[in-house]
PDB file of N, CA and C in Angstrom:
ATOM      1  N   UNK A   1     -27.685  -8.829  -6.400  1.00  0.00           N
ATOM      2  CA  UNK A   1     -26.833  -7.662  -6.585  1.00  0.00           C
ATOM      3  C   UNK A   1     -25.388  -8.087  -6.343  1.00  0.00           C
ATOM      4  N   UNK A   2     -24.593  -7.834  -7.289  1.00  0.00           N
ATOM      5  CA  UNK A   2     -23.329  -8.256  -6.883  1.00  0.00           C
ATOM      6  C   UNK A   2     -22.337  -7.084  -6.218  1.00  0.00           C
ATOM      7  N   UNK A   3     -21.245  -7.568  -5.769  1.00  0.00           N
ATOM      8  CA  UNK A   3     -20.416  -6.835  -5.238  1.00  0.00           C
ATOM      9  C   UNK A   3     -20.386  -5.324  -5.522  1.00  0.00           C
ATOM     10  N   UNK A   4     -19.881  -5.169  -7.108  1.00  0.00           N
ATOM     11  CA  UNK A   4     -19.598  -3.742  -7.359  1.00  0.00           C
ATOM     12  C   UNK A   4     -20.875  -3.201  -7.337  1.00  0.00           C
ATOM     13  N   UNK A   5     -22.494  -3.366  -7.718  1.00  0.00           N
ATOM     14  CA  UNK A   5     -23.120  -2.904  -7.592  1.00  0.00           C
ATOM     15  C   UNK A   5     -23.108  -2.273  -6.171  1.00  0.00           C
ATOM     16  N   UNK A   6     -23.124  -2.947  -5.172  1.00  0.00           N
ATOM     17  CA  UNK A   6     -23.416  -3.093  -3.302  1.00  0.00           C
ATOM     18  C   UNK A   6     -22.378  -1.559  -3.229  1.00  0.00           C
ATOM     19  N   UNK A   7     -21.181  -1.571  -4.073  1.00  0.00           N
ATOM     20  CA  UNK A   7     -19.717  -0.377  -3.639  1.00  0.00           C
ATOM     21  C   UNK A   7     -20.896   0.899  -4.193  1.00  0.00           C
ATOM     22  N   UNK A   8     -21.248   0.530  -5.576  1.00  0.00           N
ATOM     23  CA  UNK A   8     -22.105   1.931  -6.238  1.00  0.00           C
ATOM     24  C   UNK A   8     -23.102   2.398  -5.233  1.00  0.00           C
ATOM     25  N   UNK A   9     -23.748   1.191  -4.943  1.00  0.00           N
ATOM     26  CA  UNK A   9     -24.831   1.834  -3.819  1.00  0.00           C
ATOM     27  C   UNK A   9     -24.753   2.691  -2.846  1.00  0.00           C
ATOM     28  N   UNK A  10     -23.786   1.885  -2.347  1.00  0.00           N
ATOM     29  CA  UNK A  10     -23.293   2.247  -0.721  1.00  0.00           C
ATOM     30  C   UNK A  10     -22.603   3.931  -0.990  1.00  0.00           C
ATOM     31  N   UNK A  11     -22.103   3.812  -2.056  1.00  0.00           N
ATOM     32  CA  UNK A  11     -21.372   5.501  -2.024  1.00  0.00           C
ATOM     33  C   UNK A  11     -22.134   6.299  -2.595  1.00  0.00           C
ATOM     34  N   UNK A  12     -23.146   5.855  -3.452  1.00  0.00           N
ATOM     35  CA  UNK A  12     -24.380   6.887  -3.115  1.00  0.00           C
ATOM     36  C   UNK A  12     -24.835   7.307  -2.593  1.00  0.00           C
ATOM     37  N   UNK A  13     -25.719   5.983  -1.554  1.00  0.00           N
ATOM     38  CA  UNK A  13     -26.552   6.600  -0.628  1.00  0.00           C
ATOM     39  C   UNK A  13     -25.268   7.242   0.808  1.00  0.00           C
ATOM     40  N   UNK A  14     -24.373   6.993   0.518  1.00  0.00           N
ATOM     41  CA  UNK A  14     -23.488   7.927   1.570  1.00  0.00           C
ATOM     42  C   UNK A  14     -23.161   8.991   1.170  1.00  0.00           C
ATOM     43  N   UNK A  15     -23.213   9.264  -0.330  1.00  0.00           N
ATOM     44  CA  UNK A  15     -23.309  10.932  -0.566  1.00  0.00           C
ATOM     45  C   UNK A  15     -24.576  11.798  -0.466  1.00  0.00           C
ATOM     46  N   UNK A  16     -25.524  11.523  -0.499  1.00  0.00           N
ATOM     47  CA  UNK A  16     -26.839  11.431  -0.494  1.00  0.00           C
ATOM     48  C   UNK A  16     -26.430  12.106   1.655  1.00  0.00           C
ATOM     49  N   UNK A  17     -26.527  10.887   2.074  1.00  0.00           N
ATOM     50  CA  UNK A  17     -26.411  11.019   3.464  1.00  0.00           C
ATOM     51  C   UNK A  17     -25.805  12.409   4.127  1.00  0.00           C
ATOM     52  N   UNK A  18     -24.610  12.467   3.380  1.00  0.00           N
ATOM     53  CA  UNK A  18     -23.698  13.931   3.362  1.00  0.00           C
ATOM     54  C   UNK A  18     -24.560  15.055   2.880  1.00  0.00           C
ATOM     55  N   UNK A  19     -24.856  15.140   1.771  1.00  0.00           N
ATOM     56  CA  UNK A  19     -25.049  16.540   1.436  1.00  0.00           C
ATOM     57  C   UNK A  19     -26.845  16.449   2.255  1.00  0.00           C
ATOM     58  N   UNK A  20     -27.107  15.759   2.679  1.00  0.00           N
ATOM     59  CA  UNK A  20     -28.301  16.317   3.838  1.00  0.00           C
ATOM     60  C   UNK A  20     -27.863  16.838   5.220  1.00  0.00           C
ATOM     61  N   UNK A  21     -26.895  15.918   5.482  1.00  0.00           N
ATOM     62  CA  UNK A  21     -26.495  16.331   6.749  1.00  0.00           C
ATOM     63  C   UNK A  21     -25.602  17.857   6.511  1.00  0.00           C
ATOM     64  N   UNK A  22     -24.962  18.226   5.640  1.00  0.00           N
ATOM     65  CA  UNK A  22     -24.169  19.060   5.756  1.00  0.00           C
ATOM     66  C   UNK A  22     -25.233  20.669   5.721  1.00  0.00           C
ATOM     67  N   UNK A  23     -26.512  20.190   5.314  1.00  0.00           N
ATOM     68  CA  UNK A  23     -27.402  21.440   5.484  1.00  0.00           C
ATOM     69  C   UNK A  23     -27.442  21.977   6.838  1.00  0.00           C
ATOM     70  N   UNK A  24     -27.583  20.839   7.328  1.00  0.00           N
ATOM     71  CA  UNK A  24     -28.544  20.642   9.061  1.00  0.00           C
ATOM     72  C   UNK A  24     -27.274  20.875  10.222  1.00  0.00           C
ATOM     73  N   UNK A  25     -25.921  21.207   9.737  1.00  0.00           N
ATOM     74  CA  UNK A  25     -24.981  21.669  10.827  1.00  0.00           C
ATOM     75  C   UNK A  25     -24.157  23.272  10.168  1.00  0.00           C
ATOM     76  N   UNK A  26     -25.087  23.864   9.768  1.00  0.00           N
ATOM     77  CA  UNK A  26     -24.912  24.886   8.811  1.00  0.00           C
ATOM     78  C   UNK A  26     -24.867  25.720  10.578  1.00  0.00           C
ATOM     79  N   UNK A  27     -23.668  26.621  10.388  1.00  0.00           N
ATOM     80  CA  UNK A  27     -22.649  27.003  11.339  1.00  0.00           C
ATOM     81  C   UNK A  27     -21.770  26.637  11.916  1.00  0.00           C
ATOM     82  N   UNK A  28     -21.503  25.200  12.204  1.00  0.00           N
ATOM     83  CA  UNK A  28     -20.461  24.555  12.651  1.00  0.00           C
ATOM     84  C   UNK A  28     -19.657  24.411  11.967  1.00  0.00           C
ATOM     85  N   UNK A  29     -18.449  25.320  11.529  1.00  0.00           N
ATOM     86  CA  UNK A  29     -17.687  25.304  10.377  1.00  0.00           C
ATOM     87  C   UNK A  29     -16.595  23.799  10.732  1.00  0.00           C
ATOM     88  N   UNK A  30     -16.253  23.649  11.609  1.00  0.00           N
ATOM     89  CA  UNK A  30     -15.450  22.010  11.971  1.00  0.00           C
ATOM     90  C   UNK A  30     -16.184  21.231  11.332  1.00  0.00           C
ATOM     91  N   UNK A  31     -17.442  20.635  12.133  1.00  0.00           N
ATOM     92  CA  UNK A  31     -18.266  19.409  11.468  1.00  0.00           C
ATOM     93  C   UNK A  31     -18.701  19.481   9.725  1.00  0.00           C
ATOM     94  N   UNK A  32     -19.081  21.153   9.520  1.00  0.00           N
ATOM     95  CA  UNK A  32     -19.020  21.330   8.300  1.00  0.00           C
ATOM     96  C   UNK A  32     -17.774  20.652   7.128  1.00  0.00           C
ATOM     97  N   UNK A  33     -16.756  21.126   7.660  1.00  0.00           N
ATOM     98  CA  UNK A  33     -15.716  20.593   7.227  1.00  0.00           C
ATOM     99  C   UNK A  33     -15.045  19.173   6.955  1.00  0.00           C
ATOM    100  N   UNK A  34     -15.422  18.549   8.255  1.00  0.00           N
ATOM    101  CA  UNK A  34     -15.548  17.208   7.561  1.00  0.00           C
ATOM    102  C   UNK A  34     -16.335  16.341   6.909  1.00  0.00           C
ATOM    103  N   UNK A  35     -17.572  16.803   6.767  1.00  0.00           N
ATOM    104  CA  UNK A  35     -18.390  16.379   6.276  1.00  0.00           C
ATOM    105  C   UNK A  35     -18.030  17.170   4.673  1.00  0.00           C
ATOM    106  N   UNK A  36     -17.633  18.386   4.375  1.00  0.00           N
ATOM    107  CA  UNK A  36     -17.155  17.809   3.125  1.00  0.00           C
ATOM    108  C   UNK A  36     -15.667  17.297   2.698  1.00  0.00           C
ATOM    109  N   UNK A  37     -15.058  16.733   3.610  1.00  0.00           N
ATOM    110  CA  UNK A  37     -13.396  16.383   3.085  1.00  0.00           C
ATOM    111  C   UNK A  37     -14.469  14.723   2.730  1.00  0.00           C
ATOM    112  N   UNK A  38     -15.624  14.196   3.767  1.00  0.00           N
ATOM    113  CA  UNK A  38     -15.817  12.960   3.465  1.00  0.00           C
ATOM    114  C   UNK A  38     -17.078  12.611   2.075  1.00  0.00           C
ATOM    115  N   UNK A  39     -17.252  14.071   1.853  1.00  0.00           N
ATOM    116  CA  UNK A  39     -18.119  14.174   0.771  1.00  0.00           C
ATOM    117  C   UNK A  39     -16.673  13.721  -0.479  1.00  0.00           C
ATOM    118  N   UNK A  40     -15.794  14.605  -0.471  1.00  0.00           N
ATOM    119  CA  UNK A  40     -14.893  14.681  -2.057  1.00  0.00           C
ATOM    120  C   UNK A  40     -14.280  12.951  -1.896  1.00  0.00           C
ATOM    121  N   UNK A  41     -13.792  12.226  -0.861  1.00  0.00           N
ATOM    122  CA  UNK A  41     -13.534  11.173  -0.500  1.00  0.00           C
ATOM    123  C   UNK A  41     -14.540   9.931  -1.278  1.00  0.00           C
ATOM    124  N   UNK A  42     -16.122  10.491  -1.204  1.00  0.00           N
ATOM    125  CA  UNK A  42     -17.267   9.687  -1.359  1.00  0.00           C
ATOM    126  C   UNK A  42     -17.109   9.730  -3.379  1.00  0.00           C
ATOM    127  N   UNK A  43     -16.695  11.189  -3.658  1.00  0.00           N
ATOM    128  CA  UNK A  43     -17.032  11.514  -4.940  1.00  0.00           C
ATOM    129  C   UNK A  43     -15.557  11.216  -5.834  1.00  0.00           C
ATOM    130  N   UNK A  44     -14.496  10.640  -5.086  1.00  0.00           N
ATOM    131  CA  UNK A  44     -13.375  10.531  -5.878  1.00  0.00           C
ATOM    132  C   UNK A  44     -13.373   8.716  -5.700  1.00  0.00           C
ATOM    133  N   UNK A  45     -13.792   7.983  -4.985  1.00  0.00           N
ATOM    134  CA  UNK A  45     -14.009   6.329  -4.483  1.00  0.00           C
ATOM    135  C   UNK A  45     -15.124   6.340  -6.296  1.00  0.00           C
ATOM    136  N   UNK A  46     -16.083   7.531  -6.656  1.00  0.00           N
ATOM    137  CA  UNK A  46     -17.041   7.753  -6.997  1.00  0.00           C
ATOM    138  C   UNK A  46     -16.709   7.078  -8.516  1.00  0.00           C
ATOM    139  N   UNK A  47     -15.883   8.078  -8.688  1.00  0.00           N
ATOM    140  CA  UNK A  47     -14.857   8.297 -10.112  1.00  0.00           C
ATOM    141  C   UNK A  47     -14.258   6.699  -9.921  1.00  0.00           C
ATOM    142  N   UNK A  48     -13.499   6.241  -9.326  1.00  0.00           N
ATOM    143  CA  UNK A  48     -12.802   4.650  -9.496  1.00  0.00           C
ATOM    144  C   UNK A  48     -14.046   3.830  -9.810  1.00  0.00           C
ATOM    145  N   UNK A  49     -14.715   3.402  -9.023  1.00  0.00           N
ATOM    146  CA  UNK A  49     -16.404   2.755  -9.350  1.00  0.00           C
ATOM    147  C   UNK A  49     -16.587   2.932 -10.893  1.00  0.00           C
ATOM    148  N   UNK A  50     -17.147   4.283 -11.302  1.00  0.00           N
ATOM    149  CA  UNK A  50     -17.295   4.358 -12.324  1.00  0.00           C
ATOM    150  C   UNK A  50     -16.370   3.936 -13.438  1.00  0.00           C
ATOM    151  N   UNK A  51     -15.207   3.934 -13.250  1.00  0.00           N
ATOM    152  CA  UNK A  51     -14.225   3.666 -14.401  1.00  0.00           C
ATOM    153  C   UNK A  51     -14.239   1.880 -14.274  1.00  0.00           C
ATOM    154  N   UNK A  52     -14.108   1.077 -12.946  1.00  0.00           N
ATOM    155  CA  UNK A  52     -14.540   0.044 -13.402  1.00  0.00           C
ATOM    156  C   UNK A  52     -15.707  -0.566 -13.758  1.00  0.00           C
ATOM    157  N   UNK A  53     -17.054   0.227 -13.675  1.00  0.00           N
ATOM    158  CA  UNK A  53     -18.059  -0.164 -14.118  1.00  0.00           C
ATOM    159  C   UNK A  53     -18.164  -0.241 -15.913  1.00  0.00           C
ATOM    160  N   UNK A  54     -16.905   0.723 -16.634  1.00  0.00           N
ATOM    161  CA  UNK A  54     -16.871   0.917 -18.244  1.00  0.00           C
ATOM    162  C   UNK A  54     -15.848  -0.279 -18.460  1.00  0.00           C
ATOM    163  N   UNK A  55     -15.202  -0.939 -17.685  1.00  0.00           N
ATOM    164  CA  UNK A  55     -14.449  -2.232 -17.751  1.00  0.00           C
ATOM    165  C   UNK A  55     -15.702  -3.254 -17.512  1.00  0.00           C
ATOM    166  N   UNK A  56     -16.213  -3.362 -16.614  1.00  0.00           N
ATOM    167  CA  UNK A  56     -16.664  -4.696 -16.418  1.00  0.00           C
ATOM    168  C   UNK A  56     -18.354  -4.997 -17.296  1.00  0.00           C
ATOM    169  N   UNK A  57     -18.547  -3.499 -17.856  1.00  0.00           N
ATOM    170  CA  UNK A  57     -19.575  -3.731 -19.000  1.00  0.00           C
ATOM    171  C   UNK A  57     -19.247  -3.478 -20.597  1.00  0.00           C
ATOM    172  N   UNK A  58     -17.845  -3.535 -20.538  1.00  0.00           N
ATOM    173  CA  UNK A  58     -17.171  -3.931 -21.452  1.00  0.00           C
ATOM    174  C   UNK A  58     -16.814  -2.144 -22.715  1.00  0.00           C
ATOM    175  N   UNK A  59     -17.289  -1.222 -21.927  1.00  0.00           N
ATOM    176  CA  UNK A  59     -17.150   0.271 -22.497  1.00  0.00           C
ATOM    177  C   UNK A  59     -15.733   0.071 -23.031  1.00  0.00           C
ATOM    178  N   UNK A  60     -14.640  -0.231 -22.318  1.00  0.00           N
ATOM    179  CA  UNK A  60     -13.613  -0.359 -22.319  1.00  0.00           C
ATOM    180  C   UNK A  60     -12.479  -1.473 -21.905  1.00  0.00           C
ATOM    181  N   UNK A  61     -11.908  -2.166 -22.915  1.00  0.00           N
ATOM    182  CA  UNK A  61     -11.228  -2.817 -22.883  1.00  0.00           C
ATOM    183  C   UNK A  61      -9.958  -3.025 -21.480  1.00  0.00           C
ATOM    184  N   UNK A  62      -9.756  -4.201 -21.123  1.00  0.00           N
ATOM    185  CA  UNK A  62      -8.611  -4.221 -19.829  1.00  0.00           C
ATOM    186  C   UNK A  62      -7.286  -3.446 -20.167  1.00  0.00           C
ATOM    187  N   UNK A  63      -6.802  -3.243 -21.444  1.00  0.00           N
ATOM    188  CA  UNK A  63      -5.691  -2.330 -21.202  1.00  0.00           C
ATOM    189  C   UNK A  63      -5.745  -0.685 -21.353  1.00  0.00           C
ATOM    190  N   UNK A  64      -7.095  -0.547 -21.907  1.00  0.00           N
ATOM    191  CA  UNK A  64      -7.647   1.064 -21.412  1.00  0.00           C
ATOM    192  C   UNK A  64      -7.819   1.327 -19.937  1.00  0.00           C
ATOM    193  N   UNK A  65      -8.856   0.096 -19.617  1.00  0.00           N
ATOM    194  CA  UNK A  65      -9.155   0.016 -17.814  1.00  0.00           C
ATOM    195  C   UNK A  65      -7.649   0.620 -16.920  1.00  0.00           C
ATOM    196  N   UNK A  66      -6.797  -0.448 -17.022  1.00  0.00           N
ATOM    197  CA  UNK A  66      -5.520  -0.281 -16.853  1.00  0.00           C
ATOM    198  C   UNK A  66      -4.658   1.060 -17.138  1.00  0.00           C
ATOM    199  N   UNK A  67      -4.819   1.622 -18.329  1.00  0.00           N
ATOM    200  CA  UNK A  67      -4.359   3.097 -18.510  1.00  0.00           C
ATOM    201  C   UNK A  67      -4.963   4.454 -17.694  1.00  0.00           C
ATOM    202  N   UNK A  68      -6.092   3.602 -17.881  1.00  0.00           N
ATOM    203  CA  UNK A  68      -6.751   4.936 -17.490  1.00  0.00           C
ATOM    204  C   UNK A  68      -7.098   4.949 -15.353  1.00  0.00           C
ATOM    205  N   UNK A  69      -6.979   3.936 -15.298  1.00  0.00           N
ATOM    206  CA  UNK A  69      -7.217   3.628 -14.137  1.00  0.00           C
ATOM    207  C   UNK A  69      -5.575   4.324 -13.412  1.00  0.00           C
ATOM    208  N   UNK A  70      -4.704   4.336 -13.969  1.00  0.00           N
ATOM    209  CA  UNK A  70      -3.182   4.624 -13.758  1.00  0.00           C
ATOM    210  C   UNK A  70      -3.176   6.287 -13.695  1.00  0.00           C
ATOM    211  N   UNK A  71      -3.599   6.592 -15.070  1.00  0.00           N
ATOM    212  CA  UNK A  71      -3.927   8.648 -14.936  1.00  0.00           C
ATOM    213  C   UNK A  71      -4.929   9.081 -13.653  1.00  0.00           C
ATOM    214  N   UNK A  72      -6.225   8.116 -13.812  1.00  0.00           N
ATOM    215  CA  UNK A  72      -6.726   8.943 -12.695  1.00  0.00           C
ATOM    216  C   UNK A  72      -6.189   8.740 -11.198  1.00  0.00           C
ATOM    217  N   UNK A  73      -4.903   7.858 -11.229  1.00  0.00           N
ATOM    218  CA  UNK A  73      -4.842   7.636 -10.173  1.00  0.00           C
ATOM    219  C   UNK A  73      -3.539   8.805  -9.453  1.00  0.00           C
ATOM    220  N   UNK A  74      -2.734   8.966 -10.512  1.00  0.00           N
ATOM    221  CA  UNK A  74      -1.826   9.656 -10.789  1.00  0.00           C
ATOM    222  C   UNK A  74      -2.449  11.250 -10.478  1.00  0.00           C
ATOM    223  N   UNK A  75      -3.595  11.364 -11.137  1.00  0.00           N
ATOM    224  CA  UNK A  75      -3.705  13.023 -10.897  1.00  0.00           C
ATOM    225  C   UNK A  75      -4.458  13.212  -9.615  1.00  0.00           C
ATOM    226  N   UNK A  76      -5.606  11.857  -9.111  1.00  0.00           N
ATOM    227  CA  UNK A  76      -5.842  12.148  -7.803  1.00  0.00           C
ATOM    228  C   UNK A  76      -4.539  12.360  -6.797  1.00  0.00           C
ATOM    229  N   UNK A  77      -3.686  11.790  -7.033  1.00  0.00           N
ATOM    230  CA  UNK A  77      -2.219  12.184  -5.817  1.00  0.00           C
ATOM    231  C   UNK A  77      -1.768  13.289  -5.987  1.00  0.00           C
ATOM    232  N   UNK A  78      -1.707  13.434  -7.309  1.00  0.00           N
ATOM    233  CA  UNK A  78      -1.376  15.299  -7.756  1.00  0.00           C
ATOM    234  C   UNK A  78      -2.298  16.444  -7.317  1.00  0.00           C
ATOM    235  N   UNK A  79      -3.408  16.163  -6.284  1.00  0.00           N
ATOM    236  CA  UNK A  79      -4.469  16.652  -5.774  1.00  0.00           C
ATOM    237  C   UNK A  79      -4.578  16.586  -4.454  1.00  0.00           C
ATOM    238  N   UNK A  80      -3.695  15.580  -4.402  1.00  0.00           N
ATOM    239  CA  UNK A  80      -3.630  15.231  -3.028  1.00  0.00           C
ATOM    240  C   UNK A  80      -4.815  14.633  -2.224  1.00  0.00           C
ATOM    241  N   UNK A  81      -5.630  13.606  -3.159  1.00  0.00           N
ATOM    242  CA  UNK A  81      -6.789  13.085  -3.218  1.00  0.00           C
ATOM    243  C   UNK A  81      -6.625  12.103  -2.874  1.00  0.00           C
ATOM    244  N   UNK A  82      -5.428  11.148  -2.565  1.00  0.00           N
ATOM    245  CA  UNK A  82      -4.725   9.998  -2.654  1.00  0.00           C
ATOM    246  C   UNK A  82      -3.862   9.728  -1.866  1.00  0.00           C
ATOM    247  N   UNK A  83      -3.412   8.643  -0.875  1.00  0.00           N
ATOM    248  CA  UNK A  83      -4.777   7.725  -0.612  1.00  0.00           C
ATOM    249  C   UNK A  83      -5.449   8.255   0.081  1.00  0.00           C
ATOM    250  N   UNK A  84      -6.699   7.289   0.018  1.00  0.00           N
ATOM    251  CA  UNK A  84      -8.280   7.906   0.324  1.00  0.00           C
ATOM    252  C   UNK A  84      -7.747   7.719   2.312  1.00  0.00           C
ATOM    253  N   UNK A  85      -8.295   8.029   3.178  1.00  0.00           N
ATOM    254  CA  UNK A  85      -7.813   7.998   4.354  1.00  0.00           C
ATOM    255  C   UNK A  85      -8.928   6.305   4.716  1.00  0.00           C
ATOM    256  N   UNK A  86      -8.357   5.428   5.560  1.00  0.00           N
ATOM    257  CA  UNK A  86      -8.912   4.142   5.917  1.00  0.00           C
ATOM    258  C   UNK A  86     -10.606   4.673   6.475  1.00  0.00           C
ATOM    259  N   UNK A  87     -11.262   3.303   6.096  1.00  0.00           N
ATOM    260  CA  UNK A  87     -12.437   4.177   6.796  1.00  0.00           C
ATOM    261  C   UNK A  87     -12.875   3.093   7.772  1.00  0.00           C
ATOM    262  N   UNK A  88     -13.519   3.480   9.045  1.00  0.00           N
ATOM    263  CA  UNK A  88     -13.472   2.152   9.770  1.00  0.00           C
ATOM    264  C   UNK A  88     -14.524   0.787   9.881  1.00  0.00           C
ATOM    265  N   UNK A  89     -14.544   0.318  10.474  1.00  0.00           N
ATOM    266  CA  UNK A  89     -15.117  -0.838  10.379  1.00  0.00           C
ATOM    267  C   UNK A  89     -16.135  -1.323  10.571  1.00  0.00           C
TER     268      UNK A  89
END
């Protein structure tokens, strides 16, 4: 399995992880809450993955990759989606 596969995985099964846990603290509107700021975090990392996965299986050429990689990056900040907050170690 190479690298980008290991990124796809990993932010799956960490969204996966989220939307179970976020059942099971149903009243705790705090913990609720971060558990989804780290859900949209999981699902916007989600969106980059995917756009280089249509580059590196060739969907799309490096100066589409490049364009398009630039808009979505542009409207995640216009969302205020951007940057993703560090995550630790």
């Amino acid at each position: 399995m190479d690298a980008h596969e290991r990124l796809v995985s990993r932010v799956a099964d960490e969204q996966d992880d989220i939307l179970g846990t976020i059942q099971l603290v149903d009243g705790d509107g705090t913990l609720q809450d971060r558990l989804f700021e780290q859900l949209v975090d999981l699902l916007v990392e989600a969106m980059f993955l995917d756009l280089r996965e249509s580059y590196l299986d060739g969907t799309i050429d490096r100066d589409a990759y490049v364009t398009e990689l630039a808009d979505l990056a542009e409207r995640c900040r216009g969302l205020g989606l951007l940057p993703l907050p560090s995550r630790p170690a």
